[in-house]
Every structure is written in structure tokens, then in C-alpha cells.
Protein backbone atom coordinates (compact mmCIF):
# COMPACT_ATOMS: atom_id res chain seq x y z
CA UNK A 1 -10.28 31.46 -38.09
CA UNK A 2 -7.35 34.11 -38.88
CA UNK A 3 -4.34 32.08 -37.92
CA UNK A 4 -1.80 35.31 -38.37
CA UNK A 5 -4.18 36.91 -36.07
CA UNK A 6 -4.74 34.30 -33.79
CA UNK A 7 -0.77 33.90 -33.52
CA UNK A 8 0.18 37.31 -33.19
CA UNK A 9 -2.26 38.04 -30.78
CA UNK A 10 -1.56 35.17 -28.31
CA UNK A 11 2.27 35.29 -29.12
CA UNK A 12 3.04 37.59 -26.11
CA UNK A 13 1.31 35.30 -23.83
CA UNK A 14 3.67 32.17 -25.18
CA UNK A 15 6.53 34.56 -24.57
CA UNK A 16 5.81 35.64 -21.23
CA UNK A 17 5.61 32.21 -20.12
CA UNK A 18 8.88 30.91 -21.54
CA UNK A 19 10.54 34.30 -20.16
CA UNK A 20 9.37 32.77 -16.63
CA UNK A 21 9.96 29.29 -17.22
CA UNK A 22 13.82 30.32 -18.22
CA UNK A 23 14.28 32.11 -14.53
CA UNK A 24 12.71 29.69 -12.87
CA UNK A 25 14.76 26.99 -14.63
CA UNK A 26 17.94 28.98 -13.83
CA UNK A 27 16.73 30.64 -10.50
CA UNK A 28 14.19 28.06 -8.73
CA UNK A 29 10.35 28.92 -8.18
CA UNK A 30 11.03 30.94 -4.90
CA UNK A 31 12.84 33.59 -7.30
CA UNK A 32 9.82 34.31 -8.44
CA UNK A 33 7.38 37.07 -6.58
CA UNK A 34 4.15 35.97 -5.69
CA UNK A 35 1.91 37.55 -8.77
CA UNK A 36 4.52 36.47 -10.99
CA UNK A 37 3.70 32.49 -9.58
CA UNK A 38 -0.06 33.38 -10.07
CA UNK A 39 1.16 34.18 -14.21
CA UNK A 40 2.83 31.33 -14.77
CA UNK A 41 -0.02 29.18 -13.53
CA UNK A 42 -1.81 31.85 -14.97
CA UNK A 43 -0.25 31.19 -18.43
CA UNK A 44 0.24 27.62 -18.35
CA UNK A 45 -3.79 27.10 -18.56
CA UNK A 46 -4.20 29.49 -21.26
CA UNK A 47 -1.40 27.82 -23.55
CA UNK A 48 -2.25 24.73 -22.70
CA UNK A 49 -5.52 25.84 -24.13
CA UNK A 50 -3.79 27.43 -27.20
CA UNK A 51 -2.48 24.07 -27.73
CA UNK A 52 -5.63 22.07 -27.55
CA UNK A 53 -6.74 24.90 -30.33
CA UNK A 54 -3.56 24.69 -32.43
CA UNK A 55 -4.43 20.34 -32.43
CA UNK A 56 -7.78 21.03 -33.21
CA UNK A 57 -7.23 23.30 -36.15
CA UNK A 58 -4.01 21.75 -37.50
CA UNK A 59 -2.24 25.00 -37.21
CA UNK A 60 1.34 23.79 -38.57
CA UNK A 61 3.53 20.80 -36.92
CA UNK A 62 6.24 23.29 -35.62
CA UNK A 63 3.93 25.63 -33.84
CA UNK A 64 2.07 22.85 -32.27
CA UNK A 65 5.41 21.11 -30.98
CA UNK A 66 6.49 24.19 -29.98
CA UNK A 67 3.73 24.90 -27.81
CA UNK A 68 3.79 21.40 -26.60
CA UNK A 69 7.64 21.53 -25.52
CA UNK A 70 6.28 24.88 -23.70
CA UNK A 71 3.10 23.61 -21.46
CA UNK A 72 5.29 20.37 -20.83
CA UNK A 73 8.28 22.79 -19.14
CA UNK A 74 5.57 24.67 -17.27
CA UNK A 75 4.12 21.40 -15.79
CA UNK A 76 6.93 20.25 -14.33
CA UNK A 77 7.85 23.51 -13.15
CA UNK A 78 4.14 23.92 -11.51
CA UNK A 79 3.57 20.26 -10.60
CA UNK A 80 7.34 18.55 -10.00
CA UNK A 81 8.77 21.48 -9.49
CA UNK A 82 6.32 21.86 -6.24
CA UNK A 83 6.89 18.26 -5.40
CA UNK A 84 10.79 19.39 -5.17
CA UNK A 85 9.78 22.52 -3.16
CA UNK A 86 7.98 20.16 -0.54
CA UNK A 87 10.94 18.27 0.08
CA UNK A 88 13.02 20.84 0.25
CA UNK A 89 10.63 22.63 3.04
CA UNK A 90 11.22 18.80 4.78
CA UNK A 91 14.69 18.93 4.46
CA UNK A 92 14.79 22.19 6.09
CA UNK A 93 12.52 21.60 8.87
CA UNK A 94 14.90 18.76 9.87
CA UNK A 95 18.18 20.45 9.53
CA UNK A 96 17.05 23.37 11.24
CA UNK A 97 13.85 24.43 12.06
CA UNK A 98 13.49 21.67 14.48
CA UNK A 99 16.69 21.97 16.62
CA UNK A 100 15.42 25.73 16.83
CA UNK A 101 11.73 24.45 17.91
CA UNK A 102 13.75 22.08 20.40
CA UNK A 103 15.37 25.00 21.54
CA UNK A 104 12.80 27.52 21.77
CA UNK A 105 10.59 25.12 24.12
CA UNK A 106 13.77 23.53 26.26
CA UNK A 107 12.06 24.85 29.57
CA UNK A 108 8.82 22.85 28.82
CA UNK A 109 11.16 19.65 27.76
CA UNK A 110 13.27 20.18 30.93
CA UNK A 111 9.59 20.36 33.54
CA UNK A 112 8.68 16.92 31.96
CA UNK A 113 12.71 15.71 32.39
CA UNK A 114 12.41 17.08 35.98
CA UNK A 115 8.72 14.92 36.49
CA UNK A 116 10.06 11.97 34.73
CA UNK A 117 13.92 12.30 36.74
CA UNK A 118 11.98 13.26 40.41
CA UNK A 119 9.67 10.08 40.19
CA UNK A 120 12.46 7.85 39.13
CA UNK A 121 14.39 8.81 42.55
CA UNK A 122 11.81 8.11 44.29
CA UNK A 123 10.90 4.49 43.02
CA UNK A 124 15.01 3.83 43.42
CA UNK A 125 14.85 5.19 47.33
CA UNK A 126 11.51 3.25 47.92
CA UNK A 127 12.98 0.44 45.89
CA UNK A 128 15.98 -0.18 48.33
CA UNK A 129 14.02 0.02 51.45
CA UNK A 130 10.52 -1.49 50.61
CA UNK A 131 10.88 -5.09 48.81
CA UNK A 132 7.06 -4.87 48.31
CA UNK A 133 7.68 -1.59 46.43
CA UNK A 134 9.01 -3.38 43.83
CA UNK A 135 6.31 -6.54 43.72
CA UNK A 136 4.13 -3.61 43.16
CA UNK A 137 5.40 -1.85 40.38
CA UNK A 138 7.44 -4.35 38.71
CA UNK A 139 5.51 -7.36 36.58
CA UNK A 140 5.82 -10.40 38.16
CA UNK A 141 7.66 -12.62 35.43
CA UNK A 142 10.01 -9.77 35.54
CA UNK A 143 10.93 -9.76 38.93
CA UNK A 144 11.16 -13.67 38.72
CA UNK A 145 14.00 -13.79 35.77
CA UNK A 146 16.14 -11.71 37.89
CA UNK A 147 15.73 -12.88 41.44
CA UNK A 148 15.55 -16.43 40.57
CA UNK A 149 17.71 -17.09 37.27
CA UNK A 150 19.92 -13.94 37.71
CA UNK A 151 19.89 -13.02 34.42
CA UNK A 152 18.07 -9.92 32.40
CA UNK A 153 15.03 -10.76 29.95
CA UNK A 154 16.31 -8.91 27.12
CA UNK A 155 17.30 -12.35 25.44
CA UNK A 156 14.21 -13.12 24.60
CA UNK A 157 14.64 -10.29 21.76
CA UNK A 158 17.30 -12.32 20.39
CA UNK A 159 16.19 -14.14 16.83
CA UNK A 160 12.74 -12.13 16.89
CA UNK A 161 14.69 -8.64 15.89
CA UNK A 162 12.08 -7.32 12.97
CA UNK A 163 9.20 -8.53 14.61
CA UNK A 164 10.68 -6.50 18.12
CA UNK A 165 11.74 -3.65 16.73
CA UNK A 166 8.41 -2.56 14.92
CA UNK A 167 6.58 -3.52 18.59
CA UNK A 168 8.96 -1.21 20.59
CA UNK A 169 8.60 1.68 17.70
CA UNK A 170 4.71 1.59 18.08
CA UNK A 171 4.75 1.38 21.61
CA UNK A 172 7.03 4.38 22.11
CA UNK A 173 5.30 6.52 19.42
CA UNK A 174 1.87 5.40 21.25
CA UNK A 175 3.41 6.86 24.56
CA UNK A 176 4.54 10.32 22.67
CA UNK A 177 0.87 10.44 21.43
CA UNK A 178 -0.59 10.23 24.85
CA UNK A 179 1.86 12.21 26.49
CA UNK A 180 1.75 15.12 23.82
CA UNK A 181 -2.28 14.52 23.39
CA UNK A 182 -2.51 14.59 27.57
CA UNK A 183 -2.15 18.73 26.97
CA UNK A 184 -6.09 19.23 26.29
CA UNK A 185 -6.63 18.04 29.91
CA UNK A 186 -4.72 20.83 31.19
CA UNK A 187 -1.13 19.13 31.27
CA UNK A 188 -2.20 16.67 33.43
CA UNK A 189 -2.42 13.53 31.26
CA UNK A 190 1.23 14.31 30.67
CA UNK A 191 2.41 14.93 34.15
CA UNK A 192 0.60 11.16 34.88
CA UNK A 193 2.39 9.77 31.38
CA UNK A 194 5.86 11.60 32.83
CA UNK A 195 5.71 10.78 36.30
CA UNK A 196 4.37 6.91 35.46
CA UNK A 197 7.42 6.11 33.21
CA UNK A 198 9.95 7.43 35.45
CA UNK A 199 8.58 5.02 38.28
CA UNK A 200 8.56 2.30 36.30
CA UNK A 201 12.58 2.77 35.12
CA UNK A 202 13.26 3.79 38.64
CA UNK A 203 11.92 0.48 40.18
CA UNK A 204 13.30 -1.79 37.50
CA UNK A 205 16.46 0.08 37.91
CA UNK A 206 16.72 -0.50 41.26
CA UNK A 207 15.74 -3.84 40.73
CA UNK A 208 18.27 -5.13 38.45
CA UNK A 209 21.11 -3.53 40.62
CA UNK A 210 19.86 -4.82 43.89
CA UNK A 211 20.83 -8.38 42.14
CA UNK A 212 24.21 -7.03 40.38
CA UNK A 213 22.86 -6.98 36.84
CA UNK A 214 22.84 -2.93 36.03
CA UNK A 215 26.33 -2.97 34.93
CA UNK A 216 24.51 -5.05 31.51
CA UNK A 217 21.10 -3.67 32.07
CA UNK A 218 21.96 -0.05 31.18
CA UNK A 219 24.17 -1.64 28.54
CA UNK A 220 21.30 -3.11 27.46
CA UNK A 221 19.27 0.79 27.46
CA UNK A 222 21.73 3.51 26.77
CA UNK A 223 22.78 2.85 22.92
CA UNK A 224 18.33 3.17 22.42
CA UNK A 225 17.66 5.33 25.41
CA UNK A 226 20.28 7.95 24.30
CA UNK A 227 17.45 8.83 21.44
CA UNK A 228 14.38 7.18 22.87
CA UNK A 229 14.36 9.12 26.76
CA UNK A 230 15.33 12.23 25.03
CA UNK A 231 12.20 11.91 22.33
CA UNK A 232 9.47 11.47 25.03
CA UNK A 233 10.93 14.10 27.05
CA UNK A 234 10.05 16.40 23.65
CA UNK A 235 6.68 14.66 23.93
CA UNK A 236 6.10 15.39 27.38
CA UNK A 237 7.46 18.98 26.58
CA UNK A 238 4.95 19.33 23.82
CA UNK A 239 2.06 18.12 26.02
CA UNK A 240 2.57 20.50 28.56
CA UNK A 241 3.30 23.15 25.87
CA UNK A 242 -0.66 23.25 25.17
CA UNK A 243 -1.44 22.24 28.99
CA UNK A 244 -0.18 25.94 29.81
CA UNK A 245 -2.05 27.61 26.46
CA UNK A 246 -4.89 26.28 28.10
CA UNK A 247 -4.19 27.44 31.68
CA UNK A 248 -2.37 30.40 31.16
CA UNK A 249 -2.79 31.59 28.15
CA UNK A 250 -1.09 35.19 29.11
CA UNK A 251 -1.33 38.12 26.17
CA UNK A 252 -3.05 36.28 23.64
CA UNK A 253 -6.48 35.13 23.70
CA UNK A 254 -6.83 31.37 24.77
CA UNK A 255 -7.78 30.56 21.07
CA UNK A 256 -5.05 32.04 19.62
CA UNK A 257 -2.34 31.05 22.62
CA UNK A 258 -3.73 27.14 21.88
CA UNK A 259 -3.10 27.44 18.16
CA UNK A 260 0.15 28.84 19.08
CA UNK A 261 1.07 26.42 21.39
CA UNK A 262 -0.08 23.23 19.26
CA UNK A 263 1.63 24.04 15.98
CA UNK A 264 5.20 24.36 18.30
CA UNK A 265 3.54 20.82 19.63
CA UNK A 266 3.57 19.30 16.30
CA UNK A 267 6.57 20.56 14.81
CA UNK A 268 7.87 18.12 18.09
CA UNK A 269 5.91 15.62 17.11
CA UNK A 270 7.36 15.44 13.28
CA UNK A 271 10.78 15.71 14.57
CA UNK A 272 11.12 13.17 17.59
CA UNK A 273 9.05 10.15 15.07
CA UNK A 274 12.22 9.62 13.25
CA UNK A 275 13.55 9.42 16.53
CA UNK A 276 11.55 7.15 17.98
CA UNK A 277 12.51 5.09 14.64
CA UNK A 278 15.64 5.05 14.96
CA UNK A 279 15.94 4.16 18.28
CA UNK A 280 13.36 1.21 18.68
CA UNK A 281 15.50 -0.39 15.45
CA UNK A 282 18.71 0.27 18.19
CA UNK A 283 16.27 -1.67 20.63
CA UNK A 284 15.52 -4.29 18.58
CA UNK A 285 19.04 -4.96 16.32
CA UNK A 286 21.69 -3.71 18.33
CA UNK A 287 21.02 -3.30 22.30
CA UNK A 288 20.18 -7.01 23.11
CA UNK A 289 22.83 -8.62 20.57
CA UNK A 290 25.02 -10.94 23.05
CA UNK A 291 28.39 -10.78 20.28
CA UNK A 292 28.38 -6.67 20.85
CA UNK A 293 30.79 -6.04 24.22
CA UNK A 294 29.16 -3.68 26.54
CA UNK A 295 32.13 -1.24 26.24
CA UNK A 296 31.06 -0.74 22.45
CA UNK A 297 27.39 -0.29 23.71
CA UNK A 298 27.96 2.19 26.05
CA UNK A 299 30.06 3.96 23.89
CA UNK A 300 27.37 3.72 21.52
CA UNK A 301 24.96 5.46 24.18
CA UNK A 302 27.24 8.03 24.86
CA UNK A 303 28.19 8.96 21.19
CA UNK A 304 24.34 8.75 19.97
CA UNK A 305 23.46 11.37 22.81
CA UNK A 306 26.55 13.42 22.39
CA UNK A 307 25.08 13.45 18.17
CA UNK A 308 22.05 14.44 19.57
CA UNK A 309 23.03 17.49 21.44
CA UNK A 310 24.93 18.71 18.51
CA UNK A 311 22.66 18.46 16.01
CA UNK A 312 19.51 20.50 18.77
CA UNK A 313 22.54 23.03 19.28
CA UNK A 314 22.17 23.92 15.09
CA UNK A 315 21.61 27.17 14.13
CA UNK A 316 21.24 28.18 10.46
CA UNK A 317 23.41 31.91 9.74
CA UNK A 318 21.11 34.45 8.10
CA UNK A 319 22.29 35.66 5.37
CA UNK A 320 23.09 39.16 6.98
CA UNK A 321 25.08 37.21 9.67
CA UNK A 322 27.12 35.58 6.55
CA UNK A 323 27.92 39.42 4.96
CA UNK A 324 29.89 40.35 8.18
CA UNK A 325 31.75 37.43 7.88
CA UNK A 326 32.39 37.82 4.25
């Protein structure tokens, strides 16, 4: 083997590479163009294989190191550095991609609000004229602590708060699931999912004020509510979303309008789970602890929704948007 040969000839290869590896150190990957990302990996297996030659010939200490400290700055460049890139993409799907999905898809999120408000009328008006309404929709050991010891049951959270917490968290994300999932029959899994939960906070409403107690009971559900309500009306949103990709599919073919339909869907999903997180720790920590003042936890409510409408009414400035203000 002709070492002078060998090095001159693959020389412009090993400078190439560090040429990229500099404006990508100084620039990030995504100033790169997309053959130029297809070099550099490109590159990084053929010196990495110049290396494994330089080893096996024992072509000098100082050109082997060299190459070395070069296929180690490509790695991390290929393989961290697209680790980094990842949660970058994360952190901007949070910050704004998803307020922008959120409101790009309000008038899906409002028709499940509007199922979820209209049946929750109704149990309250049945509620206050039927007593047998509320035997009927209302478990029976809940009806009993507030008729007959005139007190709420959220105590019984008290001194069980990890154990509570995790319970509430799967149950709401199991209710998202079904109510986002319910779009492949049409919508109408999630009109049922909708139109079941807002009965069921209607009649307990209407239960707990019949015997005085909604002044603590909504205490007890805004401060968790303010995130938790708002998340599965996303869901419910969502599962209509690819209810009317199915049904109405308009200019695109049904295939394509489903596709469509169901990444906007998931993008909902990924951004009402943290949610859904936050609020069933709320649930399980903070909304039944007895030293907290209702004052503080309605304030709580109120500030955690008011948060909430801020950070959905984000929009990120393009950069051509930013040069007329500059």
C-alpha cells in the first residue's frame, strides 16, 4: 500500500467533511441543504472506514487521531445532534404548532362543547323536577353521602393522593381515547362519549346543589376541570374531526380526507395528554385538600383556564412578519 497515495487521494474527502462539520457546529444541521446532509452521512461512513484502514495499517499516530477526533465530531453531529433536532421539533410542536392545530379545528371542539353543554342542561332541568332522574343516573353511594350525611365524597381522596391521582389520569386519558377513537364509527361513538359525560356532570351538579353543597363542589372541580373539560372537549373535537372525513369527505378522496383528518386528530391527542397530566395531579393533590380555602381554589380554576386560553391564542411571527417590524 502507497500511503502518500492513499492520503492524498482520500484527503479531500477528510476535508469536505470537517468543512461541514464546522457549519454545522456553528450553524445547526437545518443549515445544511438536503444533499449536503446525505454527504456528511455520506462522508462519515467512508472516514470512518479510512480510519479502520489507517488502525489496521499503522499509518502514523497523528493521522489516525486525527481521523478519530473527525468521525467522533460527525457522530454526534449525525446521531446526538438528531437526538437534539427531535426535541427541538417537540418543543416546537408544544409552543406552537399545537395552539395553531387547536385553533384550526375550534369549530369541531366547539360541536362536542355544544353536545357535552346541551346534555348537561338537560340532566340539571330533569334533575330539579324528576327525583328519580337522579336515582337513575347518579350511583347510589353517591347520592347517599349527600342526602344523608350532607357532605361531598371527595374526602375520601384525602391521604390516598399518588395512588388517586394516577387513577383519575388513566381514566381521563381512557375517555380521550374512546372519544377521539369513536370517529371510525362515523362520529357517533363520540357524540355518545360527549353527550354521556355531560349528563352525568349535569345530574351530579344538580344534585349537590339541590342539598346546598355546589358552592364546595365546584370548588372541589374548577382548579382540575379548568384543564381537564377543556382536554376532552379537544378529544371529542378530534373524534368528530375523522367522523366527518368519513362522512363527508368533500374535495379530497375519502382516503386522503381520513389521513388528513387523523394526523390533525393526533396532533390533539399529543397535546391535550400533558393536559390530562396535569390536571388529574390538580385532582388528586390540590382540589380535595381541606387546608386550601375555596377562594384560592376558584381562583386557581379561573387563572388555570385564563393560562389556557392564552397559551391556544399563540401564534409564532414568520420571519417576513418580523422584517416589517424591524
Amino acid at each position: 500500500m502507497n500511503v502518500q497515495r492513499w492520503i492524498t487521494r482520500r484527503e479531500p474527502n477528510w476535508k469536505r467533511l470537517d468543512g461541514l462539520l464546522q457549519q454545522v457546529e456553528k450553524k445547526g444541521i437545518k443549515s445544511l441543504s438536503a444533499r449536503e446532509i446525505e454527504d456528511l452521512a455520506s462522508l462519515y461512513r467512508s472516514v470512518s472506514a479510512d480510519l479502520a484502514r489507517a488502525r489496521t495499517n499503522k499509518i502514523g499516530n497523528i493521522l489516525i487521531q486525527d481521523l478519530q477526533k473527525l468521525t467522533s465530531r460527525a457522530y454526534n453531529q449525525i446521531y446526538q445532534g438528531s437526538q437534539r433536532q427531535e426535541w427541538q421539533q417537540v418543543k416546537e410542536f408544544y409552543l406552537w404548532e399545537f395552539p395553531k392545530v387547536v385553533r384550526e379545528t375550534w369549530k369541531y371542539t366547539a360541536i362536542a362543547t355544544g353536545i357535552f353543554g346541551l346534555m348537561a342542561i338537560i340532566a340539571w332541568w330533569y334533575g330539579w323536577r324528576d327525583p328519580v332522574f337522579i336515582d337513575i343516573t347518579v350511583p347510589a353511594h353517591l347520592i347517599k353521602k349527600v342526602q344523608e350525611d350532607r357532605e361531598l365524597w371527595m374526602g375520601s381522596i384525602v391521604g390516598l393522593e399518588p395512588l388517586a391521582s394516577s387513577n383519575i389520569t388513566i381514566n381521563n386519558l381512557s375517555v380521550s381515547f374512546g372519544a377521539i377513537s369513536g370517529g371510525i364509527t362515523a362520529g357517533l361513538y363520540t357524540i355518545f362519549i360527549m353527550a354521556y359525560n355531560g349528563l352525568s356532570i349535569g345530574a351530579v351538579a344538580t344534585l349537590v346543589a339541590k342539598n346546598n353543597l355546589a358552592y364546595p363542589f365546584w370548588a372541589f372541580v374548577l382548579p382540575h376541570g379548568s384543564l381537564e373539560l377543556p382536554a376532552i372537549f379537544l378529544a371529542g373535537g378530534a373524534g368528530l374531526l375523522i367522523g366527518k372525513a368519513m362522512i363527508f369527505p368533500g374535495k379530497y378522496r375519502r382516503i386522503d380526507a381520513l389521513k388528513k383528518n387523523s394526523i390533525k386528530a393526533a396532533q390533539l391527542l399529543f397535546g391535550i395528554i400533558p393536559m390530562l397530566i396535569v390536571a388529574g395531579t390538580i385532582e388528586g393533590f390540590f382540589s380535595p385538600n381541606p387546608l386550601i380555602p375555596n377562594p384560592i381554589k376558584y381562583l386557581a380554576g379561573i387563572g388555570l383556564f385564563c393560562l389556557l386560553v392564552l397559551y391556544c391564542s399563540r401564534q409564532k411571527i414568520s420571519n417576513h412578519e418580523q422584517s416589517k417590524f424591524s
